[in-house]
N, C-alpha and C. Protein backbone atom coordinates (compact mmCIF):
# COMPACT_ATOMS: atom_id res chain seq x y z
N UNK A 1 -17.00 23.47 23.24
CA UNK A 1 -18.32 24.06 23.05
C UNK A 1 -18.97 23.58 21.76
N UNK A 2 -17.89 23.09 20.85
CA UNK A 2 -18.72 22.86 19.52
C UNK A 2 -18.96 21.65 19.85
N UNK A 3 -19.36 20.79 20.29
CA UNK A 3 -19.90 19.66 20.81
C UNK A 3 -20.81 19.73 21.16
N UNK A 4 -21.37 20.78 21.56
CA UNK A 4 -22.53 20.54 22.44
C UNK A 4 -23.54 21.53 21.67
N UNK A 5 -23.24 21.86 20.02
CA UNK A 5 -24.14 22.46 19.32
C UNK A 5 -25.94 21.68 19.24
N UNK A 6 -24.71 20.33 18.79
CA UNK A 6 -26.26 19.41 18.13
C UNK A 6 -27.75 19.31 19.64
N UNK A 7 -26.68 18.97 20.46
CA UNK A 7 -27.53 19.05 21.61
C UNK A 7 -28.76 20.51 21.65
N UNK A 8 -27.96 22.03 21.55
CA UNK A 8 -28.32 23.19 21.93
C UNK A 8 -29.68 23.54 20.80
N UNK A 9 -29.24 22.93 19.80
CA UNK A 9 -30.19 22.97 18.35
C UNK A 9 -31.32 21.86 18.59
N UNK A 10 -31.08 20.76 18.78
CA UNK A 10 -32.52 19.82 19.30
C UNK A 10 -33.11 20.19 20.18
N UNK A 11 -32.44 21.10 21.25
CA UNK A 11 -33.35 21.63 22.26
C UNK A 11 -34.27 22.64 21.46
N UNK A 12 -33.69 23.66 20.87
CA UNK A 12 -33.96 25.17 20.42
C UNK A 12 -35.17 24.19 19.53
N UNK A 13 -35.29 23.39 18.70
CA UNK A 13 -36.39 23.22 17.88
C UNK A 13 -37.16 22.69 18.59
N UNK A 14 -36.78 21.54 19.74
CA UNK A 14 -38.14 20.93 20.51
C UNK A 14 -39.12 22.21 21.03
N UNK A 15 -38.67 23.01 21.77
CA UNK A 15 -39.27 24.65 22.21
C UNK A 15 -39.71 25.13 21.01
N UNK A 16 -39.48 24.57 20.08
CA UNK A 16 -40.12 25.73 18.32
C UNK A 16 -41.48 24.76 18.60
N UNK A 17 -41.23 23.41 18.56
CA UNK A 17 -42.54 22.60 18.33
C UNK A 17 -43.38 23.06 19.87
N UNK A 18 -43.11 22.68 20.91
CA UNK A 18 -43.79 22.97 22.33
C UNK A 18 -44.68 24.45 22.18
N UNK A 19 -44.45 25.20 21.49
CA UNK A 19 -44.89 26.45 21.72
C UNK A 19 -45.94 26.30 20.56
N UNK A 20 -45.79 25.89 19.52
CA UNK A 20 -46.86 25.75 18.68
C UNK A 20 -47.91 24.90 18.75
N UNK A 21 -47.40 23.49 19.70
CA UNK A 21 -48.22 22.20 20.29
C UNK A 21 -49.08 23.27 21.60
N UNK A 22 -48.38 23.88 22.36
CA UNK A 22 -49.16 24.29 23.46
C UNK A 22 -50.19 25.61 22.55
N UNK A 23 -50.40 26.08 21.36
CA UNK A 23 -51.22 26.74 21.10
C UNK A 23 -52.94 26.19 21.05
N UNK A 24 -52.68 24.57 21.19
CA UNK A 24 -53.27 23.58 20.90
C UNK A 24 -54.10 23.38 22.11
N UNK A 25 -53.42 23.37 23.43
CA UNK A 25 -53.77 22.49 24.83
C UNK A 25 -55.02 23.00 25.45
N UNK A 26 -55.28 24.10 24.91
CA UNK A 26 -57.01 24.81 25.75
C UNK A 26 -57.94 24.38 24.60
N UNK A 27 -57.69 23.77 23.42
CA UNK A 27 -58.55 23.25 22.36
C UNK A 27 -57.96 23.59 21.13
N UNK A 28 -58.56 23.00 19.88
CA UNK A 28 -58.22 22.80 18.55
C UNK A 28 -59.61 23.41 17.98
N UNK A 29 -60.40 23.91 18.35
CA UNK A 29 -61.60 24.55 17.52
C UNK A 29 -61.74 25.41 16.77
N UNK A 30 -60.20 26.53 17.13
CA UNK A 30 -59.59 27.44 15.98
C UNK A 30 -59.21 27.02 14.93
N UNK A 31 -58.77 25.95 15.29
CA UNK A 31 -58.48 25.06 13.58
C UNK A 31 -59.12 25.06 12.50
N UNK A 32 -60.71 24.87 12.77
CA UNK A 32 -61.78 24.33 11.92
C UNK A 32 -61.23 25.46 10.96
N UNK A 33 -61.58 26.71 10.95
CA UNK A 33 -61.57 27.80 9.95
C UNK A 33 -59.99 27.79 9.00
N UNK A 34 -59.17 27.83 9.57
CA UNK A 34 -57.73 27.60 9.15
C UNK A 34 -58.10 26.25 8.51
N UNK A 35 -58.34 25.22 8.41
CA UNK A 35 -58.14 24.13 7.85
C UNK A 35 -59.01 24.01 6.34
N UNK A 36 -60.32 24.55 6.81
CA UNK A 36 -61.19 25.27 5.53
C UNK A 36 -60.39 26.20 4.75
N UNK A 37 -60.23 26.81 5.34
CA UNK A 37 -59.19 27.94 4.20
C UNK A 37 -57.86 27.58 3.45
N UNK A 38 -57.20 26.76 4.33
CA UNK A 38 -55.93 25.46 3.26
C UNK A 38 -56.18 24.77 2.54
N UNK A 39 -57.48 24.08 3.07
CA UNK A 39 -57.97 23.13 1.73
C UNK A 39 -58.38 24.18 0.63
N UNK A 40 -59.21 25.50 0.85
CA UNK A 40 -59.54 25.82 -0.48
C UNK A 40 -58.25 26.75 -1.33
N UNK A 41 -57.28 26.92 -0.19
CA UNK A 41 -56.11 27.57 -1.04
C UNK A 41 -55.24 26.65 -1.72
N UNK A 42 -55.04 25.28 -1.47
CA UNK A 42 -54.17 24.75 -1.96
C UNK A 42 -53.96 24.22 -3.37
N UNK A 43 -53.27 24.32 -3.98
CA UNK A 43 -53.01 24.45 -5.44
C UNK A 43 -52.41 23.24 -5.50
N UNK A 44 -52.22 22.13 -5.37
CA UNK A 44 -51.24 21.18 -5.10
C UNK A 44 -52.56 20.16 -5.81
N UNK A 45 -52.43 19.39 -7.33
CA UNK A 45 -53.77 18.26 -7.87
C UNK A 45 -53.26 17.29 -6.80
N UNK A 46 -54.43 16.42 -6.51
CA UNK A 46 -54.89 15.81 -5.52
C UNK A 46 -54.90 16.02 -4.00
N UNK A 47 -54.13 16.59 -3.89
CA UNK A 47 -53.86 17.09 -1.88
C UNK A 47 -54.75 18.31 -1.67
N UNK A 48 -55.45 18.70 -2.24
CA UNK A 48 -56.66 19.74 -2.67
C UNK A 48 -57.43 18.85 -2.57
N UNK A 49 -57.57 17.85 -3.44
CA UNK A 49 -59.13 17.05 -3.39
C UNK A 49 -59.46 16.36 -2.07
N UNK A 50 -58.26 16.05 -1.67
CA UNK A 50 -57.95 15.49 -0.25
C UNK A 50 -58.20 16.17 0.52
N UNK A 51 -57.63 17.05 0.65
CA UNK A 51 -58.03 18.26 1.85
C UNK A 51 -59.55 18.47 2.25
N UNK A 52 -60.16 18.41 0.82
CA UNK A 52 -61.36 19.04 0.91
C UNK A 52 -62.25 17.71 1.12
N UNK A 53 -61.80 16.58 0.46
CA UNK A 53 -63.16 15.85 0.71
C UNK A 53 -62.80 14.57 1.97
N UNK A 54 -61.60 14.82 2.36
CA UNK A 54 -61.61 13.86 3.79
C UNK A 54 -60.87 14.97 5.08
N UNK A 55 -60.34 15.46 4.74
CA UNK A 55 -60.22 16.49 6.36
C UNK A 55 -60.69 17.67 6.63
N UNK A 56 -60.91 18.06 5.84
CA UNK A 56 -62.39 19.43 6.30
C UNK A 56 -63.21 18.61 6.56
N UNK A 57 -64.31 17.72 6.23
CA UNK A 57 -65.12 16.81 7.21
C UNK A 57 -65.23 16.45 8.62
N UNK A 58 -63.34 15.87 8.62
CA UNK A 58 -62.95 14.89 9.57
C UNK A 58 -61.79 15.99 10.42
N UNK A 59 -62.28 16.91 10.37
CA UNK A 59 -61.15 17.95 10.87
C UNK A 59 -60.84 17.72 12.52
N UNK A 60 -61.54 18.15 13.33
CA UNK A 60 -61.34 17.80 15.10
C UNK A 60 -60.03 15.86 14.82
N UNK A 61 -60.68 14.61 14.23
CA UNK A 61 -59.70 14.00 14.63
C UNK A 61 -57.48 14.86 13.91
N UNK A 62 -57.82 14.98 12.49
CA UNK A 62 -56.49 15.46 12.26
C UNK A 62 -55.78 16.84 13.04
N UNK A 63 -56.92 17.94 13.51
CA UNK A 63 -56.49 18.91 14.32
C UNK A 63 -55.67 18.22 15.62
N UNK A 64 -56.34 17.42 16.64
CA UNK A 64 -55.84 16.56 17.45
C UNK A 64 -55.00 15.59 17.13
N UNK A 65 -54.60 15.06 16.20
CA UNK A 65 -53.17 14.13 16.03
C UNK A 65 -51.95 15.15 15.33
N UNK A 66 -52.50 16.73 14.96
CA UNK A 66 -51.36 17.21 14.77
C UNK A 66 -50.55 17.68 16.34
N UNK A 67 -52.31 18.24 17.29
CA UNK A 67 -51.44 18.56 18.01
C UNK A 67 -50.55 17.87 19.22
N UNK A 68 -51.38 16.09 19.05
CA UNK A 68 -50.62 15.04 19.80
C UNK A 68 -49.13 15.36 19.09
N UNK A 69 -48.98 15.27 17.93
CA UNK A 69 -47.47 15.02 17.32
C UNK A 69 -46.99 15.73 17.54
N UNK A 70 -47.18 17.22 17.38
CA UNK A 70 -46.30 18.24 17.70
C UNK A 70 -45.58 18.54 19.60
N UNK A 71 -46.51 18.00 20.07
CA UNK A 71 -46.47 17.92 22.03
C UNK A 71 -45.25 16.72 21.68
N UNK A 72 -45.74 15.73 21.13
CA UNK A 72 -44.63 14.08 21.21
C UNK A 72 -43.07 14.47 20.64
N UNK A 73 -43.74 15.50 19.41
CA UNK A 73 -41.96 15.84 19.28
C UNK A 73 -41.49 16.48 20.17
N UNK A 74 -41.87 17.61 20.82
CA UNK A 74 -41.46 18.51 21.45
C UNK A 74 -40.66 17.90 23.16
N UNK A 75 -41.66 17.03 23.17
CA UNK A 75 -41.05 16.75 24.88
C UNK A 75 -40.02 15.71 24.24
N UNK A 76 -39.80 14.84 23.21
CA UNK A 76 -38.63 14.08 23.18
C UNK A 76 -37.64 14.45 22.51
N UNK A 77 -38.11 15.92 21.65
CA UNK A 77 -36.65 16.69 21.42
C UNK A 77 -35.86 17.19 22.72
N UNK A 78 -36.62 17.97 23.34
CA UNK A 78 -36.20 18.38 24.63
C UNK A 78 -35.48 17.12 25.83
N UNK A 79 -35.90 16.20 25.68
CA UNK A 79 -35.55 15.74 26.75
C UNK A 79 -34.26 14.94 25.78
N UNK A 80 -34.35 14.63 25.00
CA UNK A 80 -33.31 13.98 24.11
C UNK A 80 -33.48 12.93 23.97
N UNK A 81 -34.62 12.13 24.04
CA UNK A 81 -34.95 10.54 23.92
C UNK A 81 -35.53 10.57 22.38
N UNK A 82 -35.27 9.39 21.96
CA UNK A 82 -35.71 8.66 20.34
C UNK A 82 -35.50 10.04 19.75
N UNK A 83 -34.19 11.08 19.56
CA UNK A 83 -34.00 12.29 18.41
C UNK A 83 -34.46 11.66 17.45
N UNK A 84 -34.41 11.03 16.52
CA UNK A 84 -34.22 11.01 14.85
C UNK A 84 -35.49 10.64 14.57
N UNK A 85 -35.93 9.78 15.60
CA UNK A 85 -37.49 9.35 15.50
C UNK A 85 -38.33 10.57 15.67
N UNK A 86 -37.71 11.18 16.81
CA UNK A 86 -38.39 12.53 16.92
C UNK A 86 -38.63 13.37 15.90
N UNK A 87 -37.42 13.72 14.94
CA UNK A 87 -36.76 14.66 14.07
C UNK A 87 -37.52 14.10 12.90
N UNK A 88 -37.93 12.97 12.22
CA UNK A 88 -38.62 12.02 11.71
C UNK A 88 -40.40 12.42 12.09
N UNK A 89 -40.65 12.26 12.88
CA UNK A 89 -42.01 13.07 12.82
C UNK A 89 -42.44 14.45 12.86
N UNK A 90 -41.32 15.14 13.24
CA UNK A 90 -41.75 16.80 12.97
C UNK A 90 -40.98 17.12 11.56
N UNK A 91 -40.53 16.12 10.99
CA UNK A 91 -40.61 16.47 9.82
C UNK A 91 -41.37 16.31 9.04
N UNK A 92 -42.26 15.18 8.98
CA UNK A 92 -43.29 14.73 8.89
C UNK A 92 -44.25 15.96 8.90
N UNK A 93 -44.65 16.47 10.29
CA UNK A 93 -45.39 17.47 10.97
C UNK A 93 -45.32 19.10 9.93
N UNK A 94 -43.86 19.03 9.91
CA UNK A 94 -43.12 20.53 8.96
C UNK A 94 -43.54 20.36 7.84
N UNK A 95 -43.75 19.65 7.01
CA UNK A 95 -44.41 18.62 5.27
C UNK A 95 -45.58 19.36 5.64
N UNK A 96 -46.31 18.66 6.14
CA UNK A 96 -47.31 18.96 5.95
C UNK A 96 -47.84 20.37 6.03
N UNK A 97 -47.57 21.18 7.14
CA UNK A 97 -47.48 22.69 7.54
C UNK A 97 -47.09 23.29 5.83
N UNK A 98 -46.17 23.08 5.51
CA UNK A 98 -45.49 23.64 4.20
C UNK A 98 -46.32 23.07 3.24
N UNK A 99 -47.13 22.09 3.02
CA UNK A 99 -48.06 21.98 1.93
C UNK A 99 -49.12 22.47 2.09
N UNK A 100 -49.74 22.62 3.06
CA UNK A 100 -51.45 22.77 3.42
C UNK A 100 -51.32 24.83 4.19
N UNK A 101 -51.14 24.91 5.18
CA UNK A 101 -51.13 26.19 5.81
C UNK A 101 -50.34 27.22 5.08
N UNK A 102 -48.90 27.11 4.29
CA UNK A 102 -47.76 27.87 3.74
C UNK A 102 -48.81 28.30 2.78
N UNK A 103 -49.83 27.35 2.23
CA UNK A 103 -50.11 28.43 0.83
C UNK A 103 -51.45 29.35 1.22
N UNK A 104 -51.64 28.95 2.04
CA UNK A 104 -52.87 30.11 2.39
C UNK A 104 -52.50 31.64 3.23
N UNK A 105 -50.74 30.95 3.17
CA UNK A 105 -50.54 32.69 3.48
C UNK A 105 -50.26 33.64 2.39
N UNK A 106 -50.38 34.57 2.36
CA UNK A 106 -50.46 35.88 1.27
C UNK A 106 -48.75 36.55 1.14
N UNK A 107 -48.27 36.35 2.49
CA UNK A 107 -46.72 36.89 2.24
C UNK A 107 -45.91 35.72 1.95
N UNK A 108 -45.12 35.80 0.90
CA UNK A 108 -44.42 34.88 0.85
C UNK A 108 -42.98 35.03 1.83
N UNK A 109 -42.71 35.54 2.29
CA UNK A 109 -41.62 35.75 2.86
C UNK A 109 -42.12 35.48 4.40
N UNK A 110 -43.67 35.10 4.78
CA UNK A 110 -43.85 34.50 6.29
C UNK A 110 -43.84 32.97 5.78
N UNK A 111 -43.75 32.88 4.48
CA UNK A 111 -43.78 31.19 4.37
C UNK A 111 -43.49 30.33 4.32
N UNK A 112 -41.74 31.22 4.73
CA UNK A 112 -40.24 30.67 4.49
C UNK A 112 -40.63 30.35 6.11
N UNK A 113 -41.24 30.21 7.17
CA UNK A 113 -41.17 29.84 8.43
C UNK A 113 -41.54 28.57 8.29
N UNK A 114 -42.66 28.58 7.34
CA UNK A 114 -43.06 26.84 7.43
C UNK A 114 -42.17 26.13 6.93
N UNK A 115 -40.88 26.26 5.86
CA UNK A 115 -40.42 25.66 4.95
C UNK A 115 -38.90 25.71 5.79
N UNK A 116 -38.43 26.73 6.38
CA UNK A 116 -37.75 26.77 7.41
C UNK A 116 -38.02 25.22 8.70
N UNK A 117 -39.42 25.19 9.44
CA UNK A 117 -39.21 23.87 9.99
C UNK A 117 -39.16 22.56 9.85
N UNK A 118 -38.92 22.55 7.97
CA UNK A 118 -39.08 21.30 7.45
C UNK A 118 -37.13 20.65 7.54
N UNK A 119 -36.03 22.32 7.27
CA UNK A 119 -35.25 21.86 7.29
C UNK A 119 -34.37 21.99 8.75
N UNK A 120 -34.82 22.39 9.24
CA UNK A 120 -34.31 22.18 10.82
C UNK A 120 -34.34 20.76 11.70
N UNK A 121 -35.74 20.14 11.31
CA UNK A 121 -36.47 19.19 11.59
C UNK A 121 -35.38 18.22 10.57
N UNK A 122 -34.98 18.06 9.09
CA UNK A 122 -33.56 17.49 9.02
C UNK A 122 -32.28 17.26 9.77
N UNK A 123 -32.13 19.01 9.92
CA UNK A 123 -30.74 18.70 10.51
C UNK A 123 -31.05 18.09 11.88
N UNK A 124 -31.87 18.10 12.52
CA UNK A 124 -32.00 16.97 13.87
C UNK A 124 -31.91 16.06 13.66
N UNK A 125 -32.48 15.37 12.49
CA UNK A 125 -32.32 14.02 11.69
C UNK A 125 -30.71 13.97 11.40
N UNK A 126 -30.24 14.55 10.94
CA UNK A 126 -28.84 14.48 10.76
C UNK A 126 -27.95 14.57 11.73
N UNK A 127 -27.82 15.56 12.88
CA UNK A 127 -27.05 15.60 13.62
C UNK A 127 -27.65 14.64 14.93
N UNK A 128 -28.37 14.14 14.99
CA UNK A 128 -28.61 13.23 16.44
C UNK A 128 -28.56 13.84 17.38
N UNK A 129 -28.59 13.82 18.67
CA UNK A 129 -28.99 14.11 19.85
C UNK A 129 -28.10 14.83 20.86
N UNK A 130 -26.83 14.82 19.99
CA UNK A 130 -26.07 15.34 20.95
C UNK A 130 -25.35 14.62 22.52
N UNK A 131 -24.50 15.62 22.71
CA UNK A 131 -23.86 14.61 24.16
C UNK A 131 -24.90 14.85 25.35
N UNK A 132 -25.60 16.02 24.95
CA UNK A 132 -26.48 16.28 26.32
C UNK A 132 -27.84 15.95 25.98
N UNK A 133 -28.36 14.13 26.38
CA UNK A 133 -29.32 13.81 25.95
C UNK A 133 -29.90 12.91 27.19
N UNK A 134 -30.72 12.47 27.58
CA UNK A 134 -31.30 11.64 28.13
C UNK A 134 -31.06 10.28 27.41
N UNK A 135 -31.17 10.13 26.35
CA UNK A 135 -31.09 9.14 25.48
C UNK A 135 -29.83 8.32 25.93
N UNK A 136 -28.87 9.38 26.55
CA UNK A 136 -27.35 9.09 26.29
C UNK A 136 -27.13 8.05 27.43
N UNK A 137 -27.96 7.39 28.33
CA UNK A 137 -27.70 6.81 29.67
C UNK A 137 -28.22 5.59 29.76
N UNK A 138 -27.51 4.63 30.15
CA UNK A 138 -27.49 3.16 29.78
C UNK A 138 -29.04 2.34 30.31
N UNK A 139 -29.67 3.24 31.35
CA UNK A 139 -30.93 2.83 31.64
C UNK A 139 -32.31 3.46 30.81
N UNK A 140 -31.41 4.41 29.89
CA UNK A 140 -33.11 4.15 29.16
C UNK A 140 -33.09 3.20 27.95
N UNK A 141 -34.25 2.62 27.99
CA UNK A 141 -34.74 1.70 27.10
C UNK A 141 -34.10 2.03 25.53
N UNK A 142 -33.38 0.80 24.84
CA UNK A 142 -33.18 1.45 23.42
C UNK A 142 -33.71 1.94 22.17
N UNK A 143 -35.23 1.98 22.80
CA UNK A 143 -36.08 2.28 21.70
C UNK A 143 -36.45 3.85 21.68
N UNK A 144 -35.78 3.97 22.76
CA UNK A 144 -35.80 5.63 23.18
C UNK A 144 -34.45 6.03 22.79
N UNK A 145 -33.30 5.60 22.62
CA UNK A 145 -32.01 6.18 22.32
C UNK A 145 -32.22 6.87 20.72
């Protein structure tokens, strides 16, 4: 059974990302306001100036490539193709969440969720894909393993 953790854990996070990507799939227009409000909470010199003077502007394209990324991790955590690459962009995905959205929350103890999927999104990076992967079968392509 302990074999088949790494597998049970890349699944359990691809479903963390899918559920937050599918908050996305009827539109990203809720974003606009949330994204205004990170840029003006963020305390971080330069990723503040950033925030504010190229993606509050340009918000609809970055709302939509978060929620392409978060859907791309999610179905290839789950299915078990390209893990680390996978694990590699929702960490990516988790960074950012934990710099920009974490500080515009008021409880600090809901903010350990964002900072929480930065290191989960590691250990997928670390533990690989597990025995129960799609990845694991000699006909998929190796750019997917």
């Amino acid at each position: 059974m302990s074999e088949a953790w790494p597998s049970l854990f890349r699944v359990a996070v691809g479903l963390y990302w899918l559920y937050f990507a599918s908050q996305k799939w009827q539109g990203v227009g809720w974003m606009k306001p949330l994204i205004e409000a990170t840029a003006k909470a963020n305390p971080i010199p330069g990723l503040h100036e950033f925030l504010v003077a190229v993606v509050v502007p340009n918000w609809f394209p970055f709302a939509l490539a978060q929620a392409v990324g978060e859907t791309l991790v999610a179905i290839l955590l789950i299915l078990g193709l390209a893990t680390r690459w996978a694990g590699i962009l929702g960490l990516l995905l988790a960074a950012n969440l934990a710099l920009t959205v974490a500080f515009a929350v008021n409880d600090d103890g809901f903010r350990w969720i964002y900072y929480l999927a930065v290191i989960v999104n590691a250990q997928v990076i670390a533990s690989g894909p597990g025995p129960f992967a799609l990845g694991r079968f000699g006909w998929v392509p190796e750019f997917l393993r």
